[in-house]
Protein backbone atom coordinates (compact mmCIF):
# COMPACT_ATOMS: atom_id res chain seq x y z
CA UNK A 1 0.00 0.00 0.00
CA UNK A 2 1.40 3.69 -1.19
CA UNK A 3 2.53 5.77 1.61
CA UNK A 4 0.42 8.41 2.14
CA UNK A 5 1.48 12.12 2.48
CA UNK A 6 1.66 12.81 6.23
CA UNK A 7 -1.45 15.46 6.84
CA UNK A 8 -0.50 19.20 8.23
CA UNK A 9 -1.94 21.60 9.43
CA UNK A 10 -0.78 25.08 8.73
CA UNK A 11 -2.55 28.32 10.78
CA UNK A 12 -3.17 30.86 8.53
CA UNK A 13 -1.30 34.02 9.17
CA UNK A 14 -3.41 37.74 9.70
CA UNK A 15 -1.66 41.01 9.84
CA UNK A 16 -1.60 43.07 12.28
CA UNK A 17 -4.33 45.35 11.20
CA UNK A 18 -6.32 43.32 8.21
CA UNK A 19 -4.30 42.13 5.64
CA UNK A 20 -1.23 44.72 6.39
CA UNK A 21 1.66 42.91 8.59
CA UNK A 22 3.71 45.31 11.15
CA UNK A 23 6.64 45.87 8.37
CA UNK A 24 4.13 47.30 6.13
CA UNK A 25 2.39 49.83 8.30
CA UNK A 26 6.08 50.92 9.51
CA UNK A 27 6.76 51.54 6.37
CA UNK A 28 3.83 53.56 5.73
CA UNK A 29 3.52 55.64 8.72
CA UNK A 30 7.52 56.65 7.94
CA UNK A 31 6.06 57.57 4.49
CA UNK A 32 3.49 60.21 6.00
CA UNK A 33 6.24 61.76 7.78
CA UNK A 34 8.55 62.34 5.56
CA UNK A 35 5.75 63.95 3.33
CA UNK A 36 5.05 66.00 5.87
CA UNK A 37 8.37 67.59 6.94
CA UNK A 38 8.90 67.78 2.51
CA UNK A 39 4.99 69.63 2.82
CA UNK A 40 5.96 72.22 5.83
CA UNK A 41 9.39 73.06 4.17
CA UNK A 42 7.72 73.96 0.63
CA UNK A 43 5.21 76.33 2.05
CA UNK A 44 7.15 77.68 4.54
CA UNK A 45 8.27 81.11 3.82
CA UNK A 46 11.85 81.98 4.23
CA UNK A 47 12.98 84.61 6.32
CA UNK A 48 11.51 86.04 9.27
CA UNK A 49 7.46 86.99 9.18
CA UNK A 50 6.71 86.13 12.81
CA UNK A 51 5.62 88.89 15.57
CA UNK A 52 8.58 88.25 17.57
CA UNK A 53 11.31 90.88 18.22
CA UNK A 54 13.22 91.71 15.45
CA UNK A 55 10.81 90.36 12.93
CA UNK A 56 10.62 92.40 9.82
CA UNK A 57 7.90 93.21 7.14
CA UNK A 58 8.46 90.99 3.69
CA UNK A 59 9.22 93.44 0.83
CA UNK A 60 10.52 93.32 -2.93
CA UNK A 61 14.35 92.70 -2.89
CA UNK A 62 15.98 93.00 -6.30
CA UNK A 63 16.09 90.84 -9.40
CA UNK A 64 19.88 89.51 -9.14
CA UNK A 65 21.30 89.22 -12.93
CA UNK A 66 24.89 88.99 -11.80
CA UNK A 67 27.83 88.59 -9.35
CA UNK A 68 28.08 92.07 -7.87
CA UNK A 69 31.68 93.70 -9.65
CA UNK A 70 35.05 93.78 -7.64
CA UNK A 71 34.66 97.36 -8.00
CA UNK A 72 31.74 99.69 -8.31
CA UNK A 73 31.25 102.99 -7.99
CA UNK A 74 31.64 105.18 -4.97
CA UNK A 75 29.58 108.09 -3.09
CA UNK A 76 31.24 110.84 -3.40
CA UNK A 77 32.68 110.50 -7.19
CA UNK A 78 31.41 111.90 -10.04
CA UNK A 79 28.56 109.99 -12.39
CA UNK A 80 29.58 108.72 -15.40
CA UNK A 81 28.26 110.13 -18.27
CA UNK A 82 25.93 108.01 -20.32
CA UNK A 83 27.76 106.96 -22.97
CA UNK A 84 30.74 104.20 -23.68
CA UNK A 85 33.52 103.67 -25.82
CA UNK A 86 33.46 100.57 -27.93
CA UNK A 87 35.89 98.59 -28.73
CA UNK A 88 36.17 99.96 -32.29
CA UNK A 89 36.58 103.75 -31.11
CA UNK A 90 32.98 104.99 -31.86
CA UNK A 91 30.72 105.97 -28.76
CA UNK A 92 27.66 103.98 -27.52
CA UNK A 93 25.34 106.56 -26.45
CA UNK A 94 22.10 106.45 -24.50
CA UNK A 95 19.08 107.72 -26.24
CA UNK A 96 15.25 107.79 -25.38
CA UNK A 97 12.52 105.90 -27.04
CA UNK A 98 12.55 108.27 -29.88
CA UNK A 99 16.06 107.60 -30.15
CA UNK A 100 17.38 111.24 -28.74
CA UNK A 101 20.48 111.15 -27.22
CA UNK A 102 20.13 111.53 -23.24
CA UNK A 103 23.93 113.24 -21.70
CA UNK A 104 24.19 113.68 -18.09
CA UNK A 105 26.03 117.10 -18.75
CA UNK A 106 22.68 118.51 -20.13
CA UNK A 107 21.40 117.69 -16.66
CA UNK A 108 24.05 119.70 -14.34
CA UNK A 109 22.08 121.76 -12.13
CA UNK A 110 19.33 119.15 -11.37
CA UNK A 111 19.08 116.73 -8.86
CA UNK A 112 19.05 113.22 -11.33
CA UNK A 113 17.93 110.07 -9.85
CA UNK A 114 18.97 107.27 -12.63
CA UNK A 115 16.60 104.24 -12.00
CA UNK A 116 17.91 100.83 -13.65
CA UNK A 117 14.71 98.93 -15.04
CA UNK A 118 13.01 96.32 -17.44
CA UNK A 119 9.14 96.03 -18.04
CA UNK A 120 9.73 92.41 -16.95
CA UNK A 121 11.25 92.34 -13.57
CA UNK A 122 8.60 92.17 -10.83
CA UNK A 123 10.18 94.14 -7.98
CA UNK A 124 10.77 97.35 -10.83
CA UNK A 125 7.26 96.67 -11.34
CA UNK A 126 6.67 97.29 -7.81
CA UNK A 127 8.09 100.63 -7.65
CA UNK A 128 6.93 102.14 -11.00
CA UNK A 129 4.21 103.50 -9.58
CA UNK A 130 6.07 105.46 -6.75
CA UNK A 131 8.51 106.82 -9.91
CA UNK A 132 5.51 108.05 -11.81
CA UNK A 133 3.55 109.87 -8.43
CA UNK A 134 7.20 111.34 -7.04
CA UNK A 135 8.45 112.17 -10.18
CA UNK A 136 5.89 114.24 -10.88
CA UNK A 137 5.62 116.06 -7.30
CA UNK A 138 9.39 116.97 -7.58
CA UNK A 139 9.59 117.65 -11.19
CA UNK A 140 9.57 121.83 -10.39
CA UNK A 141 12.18 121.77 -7.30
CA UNK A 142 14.72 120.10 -9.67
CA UNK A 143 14.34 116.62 -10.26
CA UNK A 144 14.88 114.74 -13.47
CA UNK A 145 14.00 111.27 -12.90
CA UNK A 146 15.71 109.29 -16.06
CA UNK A 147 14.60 105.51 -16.04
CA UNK A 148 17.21 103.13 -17.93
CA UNK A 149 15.67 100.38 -18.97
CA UNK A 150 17.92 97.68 -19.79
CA UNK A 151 18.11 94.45 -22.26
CA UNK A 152 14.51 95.07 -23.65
CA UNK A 153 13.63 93.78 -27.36
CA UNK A 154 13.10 97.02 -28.71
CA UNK A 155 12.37 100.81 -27.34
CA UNK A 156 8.51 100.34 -29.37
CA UNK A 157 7.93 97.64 -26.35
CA UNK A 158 9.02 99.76 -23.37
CA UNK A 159 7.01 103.08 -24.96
CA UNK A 160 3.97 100.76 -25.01
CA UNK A 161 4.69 99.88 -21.49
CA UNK A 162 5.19 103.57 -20.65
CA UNK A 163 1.87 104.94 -22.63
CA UNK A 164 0.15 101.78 -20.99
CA UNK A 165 0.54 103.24 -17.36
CA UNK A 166 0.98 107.00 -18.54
CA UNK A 167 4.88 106.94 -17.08
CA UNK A 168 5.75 110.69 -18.09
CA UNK A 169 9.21 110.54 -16.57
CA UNK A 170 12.13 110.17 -18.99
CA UNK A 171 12.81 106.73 -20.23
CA UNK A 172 16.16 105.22 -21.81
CA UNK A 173 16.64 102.73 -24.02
CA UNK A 174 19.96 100.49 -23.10
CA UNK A 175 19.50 97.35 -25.11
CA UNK A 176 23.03 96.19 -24.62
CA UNK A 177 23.15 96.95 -21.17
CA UNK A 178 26.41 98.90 -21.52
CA UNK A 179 25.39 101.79 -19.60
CA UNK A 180 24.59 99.41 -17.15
CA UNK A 181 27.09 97.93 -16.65
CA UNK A 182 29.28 101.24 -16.63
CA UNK A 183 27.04 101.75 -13.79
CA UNK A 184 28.61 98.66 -12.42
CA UNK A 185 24.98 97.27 -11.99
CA UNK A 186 24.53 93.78 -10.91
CA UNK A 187 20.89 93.31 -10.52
CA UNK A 188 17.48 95.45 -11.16
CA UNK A 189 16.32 97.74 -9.97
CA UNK A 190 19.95 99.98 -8.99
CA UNK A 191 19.24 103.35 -8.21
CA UNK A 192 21.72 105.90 -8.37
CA UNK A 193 21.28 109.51 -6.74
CA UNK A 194 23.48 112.06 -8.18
CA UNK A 195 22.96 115.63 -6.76
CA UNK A 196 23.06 119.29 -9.05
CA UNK A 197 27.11 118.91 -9.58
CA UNK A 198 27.26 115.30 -11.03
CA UNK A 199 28.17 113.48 -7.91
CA UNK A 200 26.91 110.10 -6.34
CA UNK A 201 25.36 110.84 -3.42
CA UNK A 202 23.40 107.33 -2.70
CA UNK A 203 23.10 104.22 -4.83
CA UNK A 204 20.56 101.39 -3.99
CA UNK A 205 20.53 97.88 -4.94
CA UNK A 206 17.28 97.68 -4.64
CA UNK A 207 13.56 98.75 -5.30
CA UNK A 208 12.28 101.59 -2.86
CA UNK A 209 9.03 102.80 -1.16
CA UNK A 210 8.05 105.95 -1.19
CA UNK A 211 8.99 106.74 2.04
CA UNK A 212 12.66 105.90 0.88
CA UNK A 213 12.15 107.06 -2.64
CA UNK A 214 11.94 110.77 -1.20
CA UNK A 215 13.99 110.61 1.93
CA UNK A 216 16.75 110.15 -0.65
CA UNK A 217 15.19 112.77 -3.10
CA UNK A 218 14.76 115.45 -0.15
CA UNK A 219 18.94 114.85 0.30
CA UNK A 220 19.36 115.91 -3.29
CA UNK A 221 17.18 118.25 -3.99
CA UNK A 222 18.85 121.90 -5.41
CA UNK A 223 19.49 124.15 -3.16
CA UNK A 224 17.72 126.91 -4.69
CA UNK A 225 14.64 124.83 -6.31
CA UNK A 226 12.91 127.16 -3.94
CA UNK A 227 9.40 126.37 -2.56
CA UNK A 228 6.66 124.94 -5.12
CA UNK A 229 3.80 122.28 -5.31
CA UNK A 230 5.88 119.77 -3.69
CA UNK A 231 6.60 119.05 0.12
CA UNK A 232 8.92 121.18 2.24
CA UNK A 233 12.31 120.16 2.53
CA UNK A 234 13.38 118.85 6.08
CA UNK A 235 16.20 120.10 8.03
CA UNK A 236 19.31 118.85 6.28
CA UNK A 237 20.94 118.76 9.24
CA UNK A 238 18.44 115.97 10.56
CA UNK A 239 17.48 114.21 7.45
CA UNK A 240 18.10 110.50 7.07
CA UNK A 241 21.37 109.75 5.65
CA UNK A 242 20.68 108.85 2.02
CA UNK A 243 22.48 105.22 1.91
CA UNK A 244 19.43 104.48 5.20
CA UNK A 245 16.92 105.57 3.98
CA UNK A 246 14.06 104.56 5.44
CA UNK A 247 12.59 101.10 3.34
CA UNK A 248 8.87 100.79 4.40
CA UNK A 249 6.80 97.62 3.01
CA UNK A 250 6.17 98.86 -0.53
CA UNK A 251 2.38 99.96 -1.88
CA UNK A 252 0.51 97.03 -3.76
CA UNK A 253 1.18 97.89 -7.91
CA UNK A 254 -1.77 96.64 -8.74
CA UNK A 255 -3.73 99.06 -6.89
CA UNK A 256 -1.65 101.94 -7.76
CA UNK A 257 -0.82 100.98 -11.28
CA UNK A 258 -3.51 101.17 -13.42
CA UNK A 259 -3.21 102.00 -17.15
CA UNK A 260 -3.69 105.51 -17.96
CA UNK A 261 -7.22 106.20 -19.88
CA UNK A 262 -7.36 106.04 -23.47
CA UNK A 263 -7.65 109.92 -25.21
């Protein structure tokens, strides 16, 4: 007679919870963890926006296109004028959307704030609005506002731009950058305050509030622009020194900005 298979009896095995065995729901709960420390560190916003001391306000901080230069330009020296020399001898000069040439010289006598810019960059978006309001309150105690804008297709899209948001201020057209870069800019939008006898008297790296904006215009202004339409000059003496100036949070574009009504 054929040996029969001996008979067994084998308990089924159950997981720990259903058909999942301890391994597995390790495994899993590790899983939710680590998508949750990847999920906090996304959405967290860097910096400091708490209430605790020493917290500060979020604000527009400038559009970094380079490595800042081993050497820029100093308070105190003299502006250079807007032009360059090529390499092949002839003279790159800035000119506005209508292609006029724009000199610095012509400007001797006014206060000049130069304001490095591109239709494109958010943070000189930011500000525009602030350049069109103060430009206009200082234009008759001295002020020429000239606004550079830099590596744009073509001066027909920055004069739409302009006509768009009725920006009456004088605009430049430096396709190349060169001027720019003779500026010794490194990112958008530089500002460069040059008082009535061609000298730096502030530059800033960065986009500025109003409150900055004419804290650093008051510091320039002529000394006989005299008393107009615009506010009255503090106390020099007292006046916030023009590389701290103050740098409140900056006023929402899209409130401010709106384009200018047809004709």
């Amino acid at each position: 007679m054929a040996e029969r298979p001996e008979f067994t009896h084998k308990r089924e095995r159950h997981g720990v919870i259903g058909p999942f065995s301890g391994r597995q729901l390790v495994l899993a709960f590790a899983a939710v963890i680590v998508a949750g420390v990847v999920l906090v560190g996304i959405t967290t916003p860097l910096g400091n926006t708490g209430n605790a001391p020493g917290a500060v306000d979020p604000r527009p901080t400038a559009y970094i296109l380079s490595s800042p230069p081993p050497v820029g330009l100093k308070v105190g020296q003299t502006a250079p004028e807007f032009a360059v020399t090529n390499d092949d001898g002839s003279t790159y000069q800035l000119t506005d959307l209508d292609g006029k040439p724009i000199r610095l010289a012509d400007l001797r006598g006014k206060a000049v704030w130069v304001n490095f810019w591109t239709t494109w960059c958010p943070p000189c978006q930011s500000e525009v609005p602030i350049l069109r309001d103060l430009s206009e309150r200082y234009r008759d105690r001295g002020l020429e506002l000239v606004a550079i804008s830099v590596q744009e297709t073509s001066p027909a899209d920055v004069a739409a731009y302009a006509a768009r948001y009725g920006l009456g201020y004088t605009i430049g057209f430096d396709g190349s950058g060169k001027i720019f870069h003779a500026y010794k800019g490194f990112g958008l939008p530089t500002q460069v305050f040059i008082d009535e006898n061609g000298v730096i008297a502030s530059i800033v790296a960065a986009p500025l509030d109003e409150a900055g904006a004419v804290a650093q215009i008051e510091a320039i202004l002529p000394a006989a622009g005299g008393a107009s339409n615009g506010p009255t000059p503090p106390d020099r003496s007292s006046a916030p020194s023009p590389s701290k100036a103050p740098n409140a949070p900056a006023r929402d574009p899209l409130a401010t900005l709106a384009p200018s009504a047809a004709p």
